[in-house]
C-alpha atoms as a PDB file:
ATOM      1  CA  UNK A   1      25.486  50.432  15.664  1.00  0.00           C
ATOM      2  CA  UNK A   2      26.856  54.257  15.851  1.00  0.00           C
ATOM      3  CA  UNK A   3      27.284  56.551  18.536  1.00  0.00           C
ATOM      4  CA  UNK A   4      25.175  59.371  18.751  1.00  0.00           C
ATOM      5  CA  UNK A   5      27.907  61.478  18.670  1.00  0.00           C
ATOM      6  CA  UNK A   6      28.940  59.930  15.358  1.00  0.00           C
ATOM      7  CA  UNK A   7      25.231  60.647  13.900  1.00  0.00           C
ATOM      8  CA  UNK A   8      25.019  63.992  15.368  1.00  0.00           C
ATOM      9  CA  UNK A   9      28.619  64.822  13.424  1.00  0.00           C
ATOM     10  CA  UNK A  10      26.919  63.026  10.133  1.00  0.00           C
ATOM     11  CA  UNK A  11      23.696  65.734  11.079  1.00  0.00           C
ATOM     12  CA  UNK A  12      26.222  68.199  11.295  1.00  0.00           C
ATOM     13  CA  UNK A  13      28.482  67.592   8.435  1.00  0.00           C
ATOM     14  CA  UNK A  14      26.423  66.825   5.783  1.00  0.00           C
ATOM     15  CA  UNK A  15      24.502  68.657   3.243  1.00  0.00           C
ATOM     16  CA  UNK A  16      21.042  67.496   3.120  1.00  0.00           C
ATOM     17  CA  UNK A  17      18.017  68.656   0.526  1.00  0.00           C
ATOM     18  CA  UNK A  18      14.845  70.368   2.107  1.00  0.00           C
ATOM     19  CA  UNK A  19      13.049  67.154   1.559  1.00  0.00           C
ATOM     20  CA  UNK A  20      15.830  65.453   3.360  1.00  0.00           C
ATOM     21  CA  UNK A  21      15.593  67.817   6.389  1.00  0.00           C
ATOM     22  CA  UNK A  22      11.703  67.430   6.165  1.00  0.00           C
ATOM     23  CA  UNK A  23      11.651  63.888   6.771  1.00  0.00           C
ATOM     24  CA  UNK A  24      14.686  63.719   9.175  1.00  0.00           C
ATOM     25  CA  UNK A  25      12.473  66.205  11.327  1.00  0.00           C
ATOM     26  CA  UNK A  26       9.109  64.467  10.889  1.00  0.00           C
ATOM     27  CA  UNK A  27      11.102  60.840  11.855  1.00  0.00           C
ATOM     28  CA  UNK A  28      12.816  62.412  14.864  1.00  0.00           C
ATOM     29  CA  UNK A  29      10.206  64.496  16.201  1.00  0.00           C
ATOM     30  CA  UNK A  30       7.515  61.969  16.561  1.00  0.00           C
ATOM     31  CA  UNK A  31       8.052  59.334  19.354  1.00  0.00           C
ATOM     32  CA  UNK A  32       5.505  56.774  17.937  1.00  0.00           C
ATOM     33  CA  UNK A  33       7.785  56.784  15.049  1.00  0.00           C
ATOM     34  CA  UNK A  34       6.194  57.666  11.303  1.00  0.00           C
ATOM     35  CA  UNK A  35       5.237  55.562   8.060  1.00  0.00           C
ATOM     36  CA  UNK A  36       6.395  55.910   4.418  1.00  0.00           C
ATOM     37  CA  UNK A  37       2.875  56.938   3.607  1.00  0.00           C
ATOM     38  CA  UNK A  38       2.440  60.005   6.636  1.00  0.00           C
ATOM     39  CA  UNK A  39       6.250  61.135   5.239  1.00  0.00           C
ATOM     40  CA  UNK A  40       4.663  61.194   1.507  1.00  0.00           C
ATOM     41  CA  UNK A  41       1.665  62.799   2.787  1.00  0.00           C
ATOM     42  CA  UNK A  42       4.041  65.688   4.447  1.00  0.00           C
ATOM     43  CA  UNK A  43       6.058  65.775   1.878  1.00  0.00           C
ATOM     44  CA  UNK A  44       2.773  66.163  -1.012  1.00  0.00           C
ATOM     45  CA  UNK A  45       3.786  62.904  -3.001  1.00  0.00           C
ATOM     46  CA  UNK A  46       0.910  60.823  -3.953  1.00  0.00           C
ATOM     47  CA  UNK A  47       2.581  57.979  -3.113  1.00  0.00           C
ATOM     48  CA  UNK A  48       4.810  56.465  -0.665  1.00  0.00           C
ATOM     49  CA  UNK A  49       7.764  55.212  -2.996  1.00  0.00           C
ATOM     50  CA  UNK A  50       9.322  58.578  -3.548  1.00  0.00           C
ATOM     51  CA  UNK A  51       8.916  58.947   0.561  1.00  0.00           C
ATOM     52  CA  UNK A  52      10.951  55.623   0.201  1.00  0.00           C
ATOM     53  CA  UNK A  53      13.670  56.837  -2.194  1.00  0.00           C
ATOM     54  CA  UNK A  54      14.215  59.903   0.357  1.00  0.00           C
ATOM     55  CA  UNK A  55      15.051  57.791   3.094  1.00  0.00           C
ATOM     56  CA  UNK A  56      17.179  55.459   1.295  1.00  0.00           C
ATOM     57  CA  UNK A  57      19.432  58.399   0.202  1.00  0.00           C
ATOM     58  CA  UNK A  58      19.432  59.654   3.601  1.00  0.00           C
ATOM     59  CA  UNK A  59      20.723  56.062   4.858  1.00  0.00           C
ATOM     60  CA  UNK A  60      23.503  56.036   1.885  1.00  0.00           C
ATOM     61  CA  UNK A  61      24.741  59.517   2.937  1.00  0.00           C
ATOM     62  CA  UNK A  62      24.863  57.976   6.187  1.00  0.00           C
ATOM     63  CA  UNK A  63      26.554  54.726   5.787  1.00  0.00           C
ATOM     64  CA  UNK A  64      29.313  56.472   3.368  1.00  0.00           C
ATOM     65  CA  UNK A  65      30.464  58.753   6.451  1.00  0.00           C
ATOM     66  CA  UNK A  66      30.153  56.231   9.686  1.00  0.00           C
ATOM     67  CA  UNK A  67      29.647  53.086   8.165  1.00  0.00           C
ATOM     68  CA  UNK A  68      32.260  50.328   5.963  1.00  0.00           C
ATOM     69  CA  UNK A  69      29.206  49.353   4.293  1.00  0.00           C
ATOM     70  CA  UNK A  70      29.232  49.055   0.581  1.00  0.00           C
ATOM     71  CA  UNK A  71      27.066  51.804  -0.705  1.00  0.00           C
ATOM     72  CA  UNK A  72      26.294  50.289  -3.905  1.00  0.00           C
ATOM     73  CA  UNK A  73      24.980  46.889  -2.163  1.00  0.00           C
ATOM     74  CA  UNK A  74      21.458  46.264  -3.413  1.00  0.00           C
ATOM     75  CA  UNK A  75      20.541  44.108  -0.875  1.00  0.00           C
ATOM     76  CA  UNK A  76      20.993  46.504   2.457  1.00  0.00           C
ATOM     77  CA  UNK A  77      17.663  48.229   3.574  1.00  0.00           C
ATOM     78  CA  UNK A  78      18.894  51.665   4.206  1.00  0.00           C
ATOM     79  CA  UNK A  79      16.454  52.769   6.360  1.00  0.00           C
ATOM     80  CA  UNK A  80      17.729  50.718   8.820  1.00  0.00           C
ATOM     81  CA  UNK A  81      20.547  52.879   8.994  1.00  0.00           C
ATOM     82  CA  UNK A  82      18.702  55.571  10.141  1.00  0.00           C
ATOM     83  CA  UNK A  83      16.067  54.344  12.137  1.00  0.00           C
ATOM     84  CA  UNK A  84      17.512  51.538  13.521  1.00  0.00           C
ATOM     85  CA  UNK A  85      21.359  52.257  13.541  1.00  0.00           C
ATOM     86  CA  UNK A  86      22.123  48.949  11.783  1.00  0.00           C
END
């Protein structure tokens, strides 16, 4: 698990897309949390699996800055990165 002053630096230091921003608001913003569908909905996908690909990126980005995790591991969920901090 990270600091949050290690994932406020990552917030800070990185260059994200708008879609990237979008969903980084919508996850932080809402204490109930969100789902992959609500963040496709947001975001005007039809379906959830770009929503998916968005977050994954987002946890890659992350792990390559705070993390020694191997980016190109299949097998990690990198969501958990973000919403978890694992």
């Amino acid at each position: 698990m990270y600091s949050e002053k290690v994932f406020h630096d990552f917030l800070s230091n990185t260059e994200f897309t708008e879609n990237e921003i979008s969903v980084l608001m919508l996850a932080y913003s809402n204490a109930n949390g969100i789902t992959a569908p609500q963040v496709a909905e947001s975001l005007g996908y039809k379906h959830f699996l770009t929503a998916n690909g968005i977050v994954g990126r987002l946890g890659k980005k992350l792990a390559a800055q705070v993390s020694d995790v191997n980016i190109d591991d299949k097998s990690i969920q990198w969501w958990t990165l973000l919403f978890i901090g694992v």
